[in-house]
Structure formats: structure tokens, C-alpha cells
C-alpha atoms as a PDB file:
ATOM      1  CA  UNK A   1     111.022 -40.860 -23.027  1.00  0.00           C
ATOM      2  CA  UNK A   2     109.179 -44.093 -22.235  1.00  0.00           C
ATOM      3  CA  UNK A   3     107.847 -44.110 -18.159  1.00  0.00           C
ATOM      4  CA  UNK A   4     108.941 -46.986 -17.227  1.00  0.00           C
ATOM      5  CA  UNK A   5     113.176 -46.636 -18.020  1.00  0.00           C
ATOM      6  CA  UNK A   6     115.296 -46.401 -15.702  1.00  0.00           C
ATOM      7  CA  UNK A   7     116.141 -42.571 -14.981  1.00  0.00           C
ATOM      8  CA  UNK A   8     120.243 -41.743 -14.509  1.00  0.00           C
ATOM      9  CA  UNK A   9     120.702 -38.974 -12.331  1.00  0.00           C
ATOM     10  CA  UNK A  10     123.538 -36.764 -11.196  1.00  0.00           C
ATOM     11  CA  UNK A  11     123.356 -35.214  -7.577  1.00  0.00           C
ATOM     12  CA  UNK A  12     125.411 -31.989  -7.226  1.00  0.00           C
ATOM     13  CA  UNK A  13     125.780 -30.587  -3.676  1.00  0.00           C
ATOM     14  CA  UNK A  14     128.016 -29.213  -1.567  1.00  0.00           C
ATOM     15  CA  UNK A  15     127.254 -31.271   1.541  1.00  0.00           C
ATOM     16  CA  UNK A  16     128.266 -34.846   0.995  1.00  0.00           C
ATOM     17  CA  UNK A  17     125.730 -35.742   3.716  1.00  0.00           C
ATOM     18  CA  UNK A  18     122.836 -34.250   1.922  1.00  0.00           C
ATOM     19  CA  UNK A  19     123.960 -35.870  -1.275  1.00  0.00           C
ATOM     20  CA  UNK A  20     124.104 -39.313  -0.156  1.00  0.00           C
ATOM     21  CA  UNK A  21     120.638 -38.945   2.216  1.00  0.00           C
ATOM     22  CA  UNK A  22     119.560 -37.840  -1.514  1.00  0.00           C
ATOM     23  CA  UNK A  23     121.166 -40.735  -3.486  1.00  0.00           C
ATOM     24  CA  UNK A  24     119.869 -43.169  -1.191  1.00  0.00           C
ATOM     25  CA  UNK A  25     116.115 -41.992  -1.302  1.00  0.00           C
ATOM     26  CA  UNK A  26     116.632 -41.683  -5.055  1.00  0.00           C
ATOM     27  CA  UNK A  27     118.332 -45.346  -5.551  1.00  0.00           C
ATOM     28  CA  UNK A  28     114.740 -46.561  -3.075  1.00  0.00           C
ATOM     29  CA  UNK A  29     112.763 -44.910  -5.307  1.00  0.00           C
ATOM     30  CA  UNK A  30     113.097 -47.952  -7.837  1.00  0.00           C
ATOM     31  CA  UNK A  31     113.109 -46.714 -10.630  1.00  0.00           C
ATOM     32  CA  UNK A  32     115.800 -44.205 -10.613  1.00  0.00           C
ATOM     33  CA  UNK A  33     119.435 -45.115 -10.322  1.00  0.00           C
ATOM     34  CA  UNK A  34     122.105 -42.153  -9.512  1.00  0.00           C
ATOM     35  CA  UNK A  35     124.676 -42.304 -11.915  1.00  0.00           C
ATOM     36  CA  UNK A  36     127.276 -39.847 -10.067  1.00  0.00           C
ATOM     37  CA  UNK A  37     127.939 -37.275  -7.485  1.00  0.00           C
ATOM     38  CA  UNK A  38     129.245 -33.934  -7.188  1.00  0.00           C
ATOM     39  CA  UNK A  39     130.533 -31.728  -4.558  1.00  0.00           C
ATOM     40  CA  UNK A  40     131.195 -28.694  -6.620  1.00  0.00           C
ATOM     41  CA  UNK A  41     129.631 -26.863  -9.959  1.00  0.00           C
ATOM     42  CA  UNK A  42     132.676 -27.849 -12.192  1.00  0.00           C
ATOM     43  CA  UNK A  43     132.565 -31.185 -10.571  1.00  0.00           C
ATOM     44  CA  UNK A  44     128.744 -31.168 -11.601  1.00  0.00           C
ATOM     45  CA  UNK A  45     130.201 -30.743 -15.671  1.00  0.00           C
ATOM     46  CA  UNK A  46     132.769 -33.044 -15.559  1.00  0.00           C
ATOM     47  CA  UNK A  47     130.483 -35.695 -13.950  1.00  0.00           C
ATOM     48  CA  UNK A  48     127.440 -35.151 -16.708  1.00  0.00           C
ATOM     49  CA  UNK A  49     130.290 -35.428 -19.219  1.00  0.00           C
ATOM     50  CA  UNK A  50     131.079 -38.714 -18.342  1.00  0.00           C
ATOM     51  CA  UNK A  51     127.916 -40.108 -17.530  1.00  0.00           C
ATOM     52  CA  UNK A  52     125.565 -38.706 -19.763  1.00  0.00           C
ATOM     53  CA  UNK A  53     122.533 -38.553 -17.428  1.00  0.00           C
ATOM     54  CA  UNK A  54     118.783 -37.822 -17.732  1.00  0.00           C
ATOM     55  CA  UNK A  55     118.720 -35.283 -15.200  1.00  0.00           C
ATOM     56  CA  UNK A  56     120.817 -33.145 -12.946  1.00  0.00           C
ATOM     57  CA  UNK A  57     119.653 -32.367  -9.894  1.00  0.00           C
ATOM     58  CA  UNK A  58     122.086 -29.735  -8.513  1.00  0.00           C
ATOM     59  CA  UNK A  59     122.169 -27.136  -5.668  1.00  0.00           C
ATOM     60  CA  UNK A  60     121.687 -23.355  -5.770  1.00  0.00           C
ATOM     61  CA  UNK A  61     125.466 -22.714  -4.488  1.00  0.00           C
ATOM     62  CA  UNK A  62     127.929 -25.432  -5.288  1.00  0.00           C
ATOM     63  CA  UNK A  63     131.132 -23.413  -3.570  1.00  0.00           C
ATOM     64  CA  UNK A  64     133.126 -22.883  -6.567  1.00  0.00           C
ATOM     65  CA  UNK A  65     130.187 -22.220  -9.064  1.00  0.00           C
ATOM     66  CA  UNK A  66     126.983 -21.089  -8.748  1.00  0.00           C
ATOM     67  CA  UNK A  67     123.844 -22.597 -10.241  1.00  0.00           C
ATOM     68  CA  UNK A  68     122.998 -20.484 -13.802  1.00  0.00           C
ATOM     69  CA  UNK A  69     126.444 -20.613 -15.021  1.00  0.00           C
ATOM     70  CA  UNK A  70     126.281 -24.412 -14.548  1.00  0.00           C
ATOM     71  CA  UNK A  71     123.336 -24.846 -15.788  1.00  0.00           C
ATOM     72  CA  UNK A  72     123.895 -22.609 -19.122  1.00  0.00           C
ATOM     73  CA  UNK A  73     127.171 -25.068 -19.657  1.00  0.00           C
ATOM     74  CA  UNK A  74     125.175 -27.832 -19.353  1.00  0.00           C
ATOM     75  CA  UNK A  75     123.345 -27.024 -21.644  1.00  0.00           C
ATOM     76  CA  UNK A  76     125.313 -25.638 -24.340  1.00  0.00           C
ATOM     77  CA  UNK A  77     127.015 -28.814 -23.892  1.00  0.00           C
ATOM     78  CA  UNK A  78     124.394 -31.541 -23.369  1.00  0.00           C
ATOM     79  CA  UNK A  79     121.062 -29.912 -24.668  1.00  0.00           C
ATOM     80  CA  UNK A  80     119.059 -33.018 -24.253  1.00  0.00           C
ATOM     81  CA  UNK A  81     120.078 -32.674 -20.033  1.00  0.00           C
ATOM     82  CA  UNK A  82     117.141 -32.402 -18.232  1.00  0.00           C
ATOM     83  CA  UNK A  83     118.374 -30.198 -15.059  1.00  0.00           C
ATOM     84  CA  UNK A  84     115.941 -29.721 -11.719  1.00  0.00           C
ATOM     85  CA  UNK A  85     117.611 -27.592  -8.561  1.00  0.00           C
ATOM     86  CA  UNK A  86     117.196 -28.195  -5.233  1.00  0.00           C
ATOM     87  CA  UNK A  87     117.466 -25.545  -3.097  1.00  0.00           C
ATOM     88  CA  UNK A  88     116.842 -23.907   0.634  1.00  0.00           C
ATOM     89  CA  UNK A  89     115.912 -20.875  -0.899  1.00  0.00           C
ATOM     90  CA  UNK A  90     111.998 -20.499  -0.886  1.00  0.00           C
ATOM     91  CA  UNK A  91     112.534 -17.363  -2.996  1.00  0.00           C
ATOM     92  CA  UNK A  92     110.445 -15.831  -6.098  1.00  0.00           C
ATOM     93  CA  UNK A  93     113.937 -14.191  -7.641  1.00  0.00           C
ATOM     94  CA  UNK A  94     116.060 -17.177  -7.216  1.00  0.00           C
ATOM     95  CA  UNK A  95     113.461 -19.333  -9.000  1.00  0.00           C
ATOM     96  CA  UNK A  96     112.776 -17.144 -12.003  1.00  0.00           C
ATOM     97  CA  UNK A  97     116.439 -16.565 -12.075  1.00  0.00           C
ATOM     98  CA  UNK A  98     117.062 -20.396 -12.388  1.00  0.00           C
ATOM     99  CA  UNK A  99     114.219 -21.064 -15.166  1.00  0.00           C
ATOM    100  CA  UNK A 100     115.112 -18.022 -16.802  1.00  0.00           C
ATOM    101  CA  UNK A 101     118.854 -20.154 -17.284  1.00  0.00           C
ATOM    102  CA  UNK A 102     117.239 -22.599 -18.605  1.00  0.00           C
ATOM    103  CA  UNK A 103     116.645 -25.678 -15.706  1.00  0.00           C
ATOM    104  CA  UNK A 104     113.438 -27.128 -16.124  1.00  0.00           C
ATOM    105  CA  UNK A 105     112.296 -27.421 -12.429  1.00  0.00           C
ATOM    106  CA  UNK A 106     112.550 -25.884  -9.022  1.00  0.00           C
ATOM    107  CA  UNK A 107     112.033 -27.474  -6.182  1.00  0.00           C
ATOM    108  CA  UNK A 108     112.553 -26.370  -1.863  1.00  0.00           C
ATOM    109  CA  UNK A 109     114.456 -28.251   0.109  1.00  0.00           C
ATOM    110  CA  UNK A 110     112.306 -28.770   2.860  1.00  0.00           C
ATOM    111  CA  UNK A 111     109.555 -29.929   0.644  1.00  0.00           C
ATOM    112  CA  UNK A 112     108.625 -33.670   0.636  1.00  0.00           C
ATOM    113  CA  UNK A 113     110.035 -36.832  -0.990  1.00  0.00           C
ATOM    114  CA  UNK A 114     107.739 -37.403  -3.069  1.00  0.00           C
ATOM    115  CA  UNK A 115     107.422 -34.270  -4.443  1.00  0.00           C
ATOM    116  CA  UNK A 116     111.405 -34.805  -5.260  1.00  0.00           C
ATOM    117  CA  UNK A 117     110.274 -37.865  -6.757  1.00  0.00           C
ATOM    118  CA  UNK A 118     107.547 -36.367  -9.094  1.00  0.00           C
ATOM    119  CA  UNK A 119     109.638 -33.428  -9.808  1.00  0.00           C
ATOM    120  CA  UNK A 120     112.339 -36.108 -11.269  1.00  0.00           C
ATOM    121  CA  UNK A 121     109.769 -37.849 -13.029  1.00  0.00           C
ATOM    122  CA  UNK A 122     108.177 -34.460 -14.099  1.00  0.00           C
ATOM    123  CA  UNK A 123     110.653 -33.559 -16.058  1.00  0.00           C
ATOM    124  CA  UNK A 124     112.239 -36.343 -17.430  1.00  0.00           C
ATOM    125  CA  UNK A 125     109.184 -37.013 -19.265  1.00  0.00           C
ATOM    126  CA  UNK A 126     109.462 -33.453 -20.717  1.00  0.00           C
ATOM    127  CA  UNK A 127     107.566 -31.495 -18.446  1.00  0.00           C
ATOM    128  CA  UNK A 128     108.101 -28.467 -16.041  1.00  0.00           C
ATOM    129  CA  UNK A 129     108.324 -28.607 -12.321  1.00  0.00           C
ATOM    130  CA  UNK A 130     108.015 -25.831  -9.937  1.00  0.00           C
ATOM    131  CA  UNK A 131     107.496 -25.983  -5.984  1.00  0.00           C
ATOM    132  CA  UNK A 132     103.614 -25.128  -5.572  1.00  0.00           C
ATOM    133  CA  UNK A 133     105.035 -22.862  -2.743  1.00  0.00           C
ATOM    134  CA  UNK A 134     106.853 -20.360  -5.685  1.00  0.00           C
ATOM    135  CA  UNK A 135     104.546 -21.670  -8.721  1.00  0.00           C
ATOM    136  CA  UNK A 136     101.804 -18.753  -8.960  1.00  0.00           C
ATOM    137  CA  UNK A 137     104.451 -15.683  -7.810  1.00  0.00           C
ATOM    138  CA  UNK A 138     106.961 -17.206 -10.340  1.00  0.00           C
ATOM    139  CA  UNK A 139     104.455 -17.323 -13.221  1.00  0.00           C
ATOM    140  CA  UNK A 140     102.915 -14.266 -12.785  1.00  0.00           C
ATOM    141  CA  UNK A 141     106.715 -12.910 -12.537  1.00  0.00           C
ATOM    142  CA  UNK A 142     107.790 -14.922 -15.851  1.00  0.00           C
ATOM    143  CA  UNK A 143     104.958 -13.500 -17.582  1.00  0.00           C
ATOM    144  CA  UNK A 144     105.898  -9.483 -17.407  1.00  0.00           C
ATOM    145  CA  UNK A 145     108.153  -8.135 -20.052  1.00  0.00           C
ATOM    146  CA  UNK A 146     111.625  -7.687 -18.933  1.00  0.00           C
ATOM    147  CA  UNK A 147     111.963  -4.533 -19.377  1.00  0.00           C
ATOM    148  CA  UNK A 148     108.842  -3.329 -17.201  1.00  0.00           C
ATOM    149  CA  UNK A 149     110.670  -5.155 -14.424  1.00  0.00           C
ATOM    150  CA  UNK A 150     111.686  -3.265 -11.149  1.00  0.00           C
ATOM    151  CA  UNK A 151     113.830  -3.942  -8.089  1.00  0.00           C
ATOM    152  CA  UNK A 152     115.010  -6.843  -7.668  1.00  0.00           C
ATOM    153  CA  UNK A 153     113.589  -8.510 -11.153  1.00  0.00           C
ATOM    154  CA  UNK A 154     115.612  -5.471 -12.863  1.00  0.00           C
ATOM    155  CA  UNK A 155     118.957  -6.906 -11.912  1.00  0.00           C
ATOM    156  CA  UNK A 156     120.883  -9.019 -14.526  1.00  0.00           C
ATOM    157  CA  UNK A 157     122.466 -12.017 -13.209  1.00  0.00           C
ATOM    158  CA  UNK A 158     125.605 -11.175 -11.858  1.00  0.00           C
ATOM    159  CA  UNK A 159     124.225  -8.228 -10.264  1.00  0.00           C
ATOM    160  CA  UNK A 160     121.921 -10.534  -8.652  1.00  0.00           C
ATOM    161  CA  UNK A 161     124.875 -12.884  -7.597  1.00  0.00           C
ATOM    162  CA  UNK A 162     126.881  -9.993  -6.225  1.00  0.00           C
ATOM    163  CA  UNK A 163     124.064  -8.994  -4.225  1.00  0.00           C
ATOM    164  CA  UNK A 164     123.875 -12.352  -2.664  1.00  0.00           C
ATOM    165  CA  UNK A 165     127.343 -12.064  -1.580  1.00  0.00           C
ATOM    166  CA  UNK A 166     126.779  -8.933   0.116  1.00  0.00           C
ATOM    167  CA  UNK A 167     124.095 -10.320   1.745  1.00  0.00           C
ATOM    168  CA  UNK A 168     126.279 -14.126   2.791  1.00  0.00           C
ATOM    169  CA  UNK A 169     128.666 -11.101   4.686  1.00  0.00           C
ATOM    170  CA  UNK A 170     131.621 -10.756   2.085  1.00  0.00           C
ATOM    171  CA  UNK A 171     133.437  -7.187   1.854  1.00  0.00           C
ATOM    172  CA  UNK A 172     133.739  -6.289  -1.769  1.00  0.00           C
ATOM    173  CA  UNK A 173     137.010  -7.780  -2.110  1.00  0.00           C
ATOM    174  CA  UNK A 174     135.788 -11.439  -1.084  1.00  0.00           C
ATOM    175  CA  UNK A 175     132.889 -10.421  -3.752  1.00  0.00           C
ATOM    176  CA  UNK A 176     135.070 -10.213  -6.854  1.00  0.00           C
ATOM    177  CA  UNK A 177     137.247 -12.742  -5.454  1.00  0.00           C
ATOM    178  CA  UNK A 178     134.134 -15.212  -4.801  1.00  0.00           C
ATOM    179  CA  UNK A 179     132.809 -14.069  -8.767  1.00  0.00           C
ATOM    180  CA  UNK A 180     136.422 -13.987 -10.327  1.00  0.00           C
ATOM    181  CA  UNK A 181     136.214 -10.416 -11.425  1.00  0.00           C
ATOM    182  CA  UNK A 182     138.017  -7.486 -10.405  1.00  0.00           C
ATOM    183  CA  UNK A 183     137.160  -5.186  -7.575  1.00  0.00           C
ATOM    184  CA  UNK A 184     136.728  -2.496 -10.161  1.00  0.00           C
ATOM    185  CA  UNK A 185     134.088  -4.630 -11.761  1.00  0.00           C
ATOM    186  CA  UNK A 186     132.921  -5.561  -8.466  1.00  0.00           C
ATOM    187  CA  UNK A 187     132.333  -1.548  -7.746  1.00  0.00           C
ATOM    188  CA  UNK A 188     130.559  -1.270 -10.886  1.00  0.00           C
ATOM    189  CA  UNK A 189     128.134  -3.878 -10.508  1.00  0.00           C
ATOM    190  CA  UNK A 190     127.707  -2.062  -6.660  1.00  0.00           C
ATOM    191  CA  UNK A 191     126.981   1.223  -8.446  1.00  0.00           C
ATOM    192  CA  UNK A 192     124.223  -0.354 -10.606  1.00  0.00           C
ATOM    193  CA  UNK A 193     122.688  -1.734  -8.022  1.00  0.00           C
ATOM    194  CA  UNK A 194     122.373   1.249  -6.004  1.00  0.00           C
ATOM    195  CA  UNK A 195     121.013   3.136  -8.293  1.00  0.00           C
ATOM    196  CA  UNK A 196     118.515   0.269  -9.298  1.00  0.00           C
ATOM    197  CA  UNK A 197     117.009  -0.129  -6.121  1.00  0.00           C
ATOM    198  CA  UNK A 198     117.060   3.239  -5.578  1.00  0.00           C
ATOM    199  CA  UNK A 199     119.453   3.162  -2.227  1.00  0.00           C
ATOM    200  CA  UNK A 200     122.367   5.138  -1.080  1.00  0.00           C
ATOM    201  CA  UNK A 201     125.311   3.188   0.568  1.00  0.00           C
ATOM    202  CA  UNK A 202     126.449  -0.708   0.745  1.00  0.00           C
ATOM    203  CA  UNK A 203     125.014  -0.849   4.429  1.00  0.00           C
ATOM    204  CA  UNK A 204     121.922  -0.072   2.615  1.00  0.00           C
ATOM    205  CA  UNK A 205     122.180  -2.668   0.284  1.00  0.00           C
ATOM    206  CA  UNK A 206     123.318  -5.626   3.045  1.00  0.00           C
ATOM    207  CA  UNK A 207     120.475  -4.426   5.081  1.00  0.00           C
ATOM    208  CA  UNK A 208     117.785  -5.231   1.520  1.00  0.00           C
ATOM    209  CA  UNK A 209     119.277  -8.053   1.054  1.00  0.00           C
ATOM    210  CA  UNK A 210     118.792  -9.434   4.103  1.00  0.00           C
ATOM    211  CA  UNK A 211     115.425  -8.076   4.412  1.00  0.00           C
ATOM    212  CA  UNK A 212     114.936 -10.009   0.665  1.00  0.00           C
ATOM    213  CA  UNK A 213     116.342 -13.142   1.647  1.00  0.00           C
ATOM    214  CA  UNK A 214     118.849 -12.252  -0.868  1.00  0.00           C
ATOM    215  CA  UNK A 215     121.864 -14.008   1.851  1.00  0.00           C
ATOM    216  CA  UNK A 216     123.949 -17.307  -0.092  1.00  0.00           C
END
């Protein structure tokens, strides 16, 4: 894509404060012009749908959806989107979950604007962006075979989500409720993680995933 066009972006959060602080240090940017907002993940769809953007920049948790499922319909849907999260969470196993769906850059929250700004450009022009504070772990994580993966890494996605309900406080009813599955599935994804990480009791697994960060 030529440097100098205009970039069309998307902004998908939760927080209409946040997004608008966002859109207006995008639209001051000069060069990039937000096309559309969203408040929710199937908001984020619909929106990209319509307005055929460069790049969405979307949050980790969007309320109703979370970010790989989005960003796998996206995709499947629009596989020229360029799509760059923004997120609080300053974690190796949300960011290699997240390229792993196939976004094309990660970037914290509390980093600077600029770095939001090069990020944008980064990948718009084809390129891969990734905070510097998760780059090395991430790599070195992306890099190991899948199935010599332990802990946390060894958990498929939705295992991973469920976990991160656990951790946000949710009984297991509010889990499957929160994932739309039953609490049967719920319990099974439970049981795998258990005996994944090696622990004994859902106490046991709030406690990790607090310990991990693992929390929303």
C-alpha cells in the first residue's frame, strides 16, 4: 500500500471514552482518518462490513465477544483486514494467543502514542507489530512446536478463555453463560485444565490465574 494514503480505521472498545480519546489522537495524527466505532465484538463485524477499513484496531474483551473469535471472522470475511489489538494486558499468553488468530500486531495500552501510531502504520504497510515490552518472550514462545508446549501455552483457546473467566470472578455458571456453552461443557473444559496444569480444585485454578494475570 502506498505511505502516503490515507489509512481508514475501525476502533472497537468497550469504553466509549477510550474510543473517542483514541479516535481523536488517530484523526490528529493526519494521516489517518477513523472510519467507524464499535462498542462490542459483533459491533466490530458489522462496522468492518460496512466500511471496509485498512485496519481494525480492537480491544482484548469487547463484552459480548472476545478478541480471537473476532478476529478469525474478520478474517474469513475480509482477508485483506489488517487487524492490531490494543490491550491492558502486558501478558506473553494473551499476545501469542492473539497472533496465533491471526491479528498482525499487539500493542499495551499504557504504551505511548506514537508507538500506536507506528504500530498503525506498521502494519498497514504489511508489516508486524508487537509491543517491545512482549516482543522477545512472544518470539521465543511462537517459535516452540506446539506440542512441546506446557502450562499455560498447552491450553487451546477456549480453555484459555474459560480460565480468564475464572480468574474476572465468575462461578461456572456465569462461565458457560459468558462463552455460550453449557455448564457441562463448561465442566469439561475445567477438567482439562486441571489436569493440564497439574492442580487439584477450582480454588486452585482462580488462585493461578490470578497469580498469571490470567483475570478479564
Amino acid at each position: 500500500m502506498p505511505a502516503e494514503s490515507t489509512i481508514r480505521v475501525v476502533l472497537a472498545d468497550d469504553h466509549a471514552m477510550v474510543r473517542q480519546a483514541l479516535a481523536r489522537i488517530l484523526e490528529d495524527s493526519g494521516r489517518i482518518c477513523v472510519v467507524a466505532q464499535a462498542g462490542g465484538g459483533q459491533q466490530a463485524i458489522e462496522e468492518a462490513r460496512a466500511s471496509h477499513p485498512h485496519v481494525m484496531v480492537l480491544d482484548y474483551s469487547l463484552g459480548d465477544r472476545d478478541a480471537p473469535g473476532v478476529i478469525e471472522q474478520l478474517l474469513r470475511e475480509q482477508p485483506a483486514i489488517r487487524i492490531l489489538v490494543l490491550t491492558v494486558h502486558e501478558n506473553l499468553h494473551y499476545a501469542v494467543r492473539i497472533l496465533e488468530s491471526g491479528a498482525h500486531g499487539y500493542v499495551i495500552k499504557s504504551a505511548a502514542v506514537e508507538e500506536l501510531l507506528d504500530a498503525i502504520r506498521t502494519v498497514y504497510n504489511g508489516g508486524i507489530y508487537v509491543s517491545p515490552a512482549v516482543s522477545s518472550a512472544v518470539l521465543e514462545s511462537l517459535r516452540r512446536p506446539k506440542r512441546e508446549r506446557v502450562g499455560l501455552a498447552a491450553l487451546s483457546q477456549r480453555e484459555f478463555d474459560f480460565l480468564r473467566h475464572l480468574g474476572a470472578g465468575r462461578s461456572l455458571q456465569e462461565c458457560s453463560e459468558q462463552m455460550k456453552i453449557s455448564t457441562s461443557t463448561a465442566s469439561t473444559y475445567r477438567a482439562r485444565i486441571l489436569e493440564k496444569l497439574n492442580l487439584k480444585s477450582t480454588q486452585e485454578l482462580i488462585r493461578y490465574a490470578l497469580e498469571h494475570q490470567i483475570d478479564g
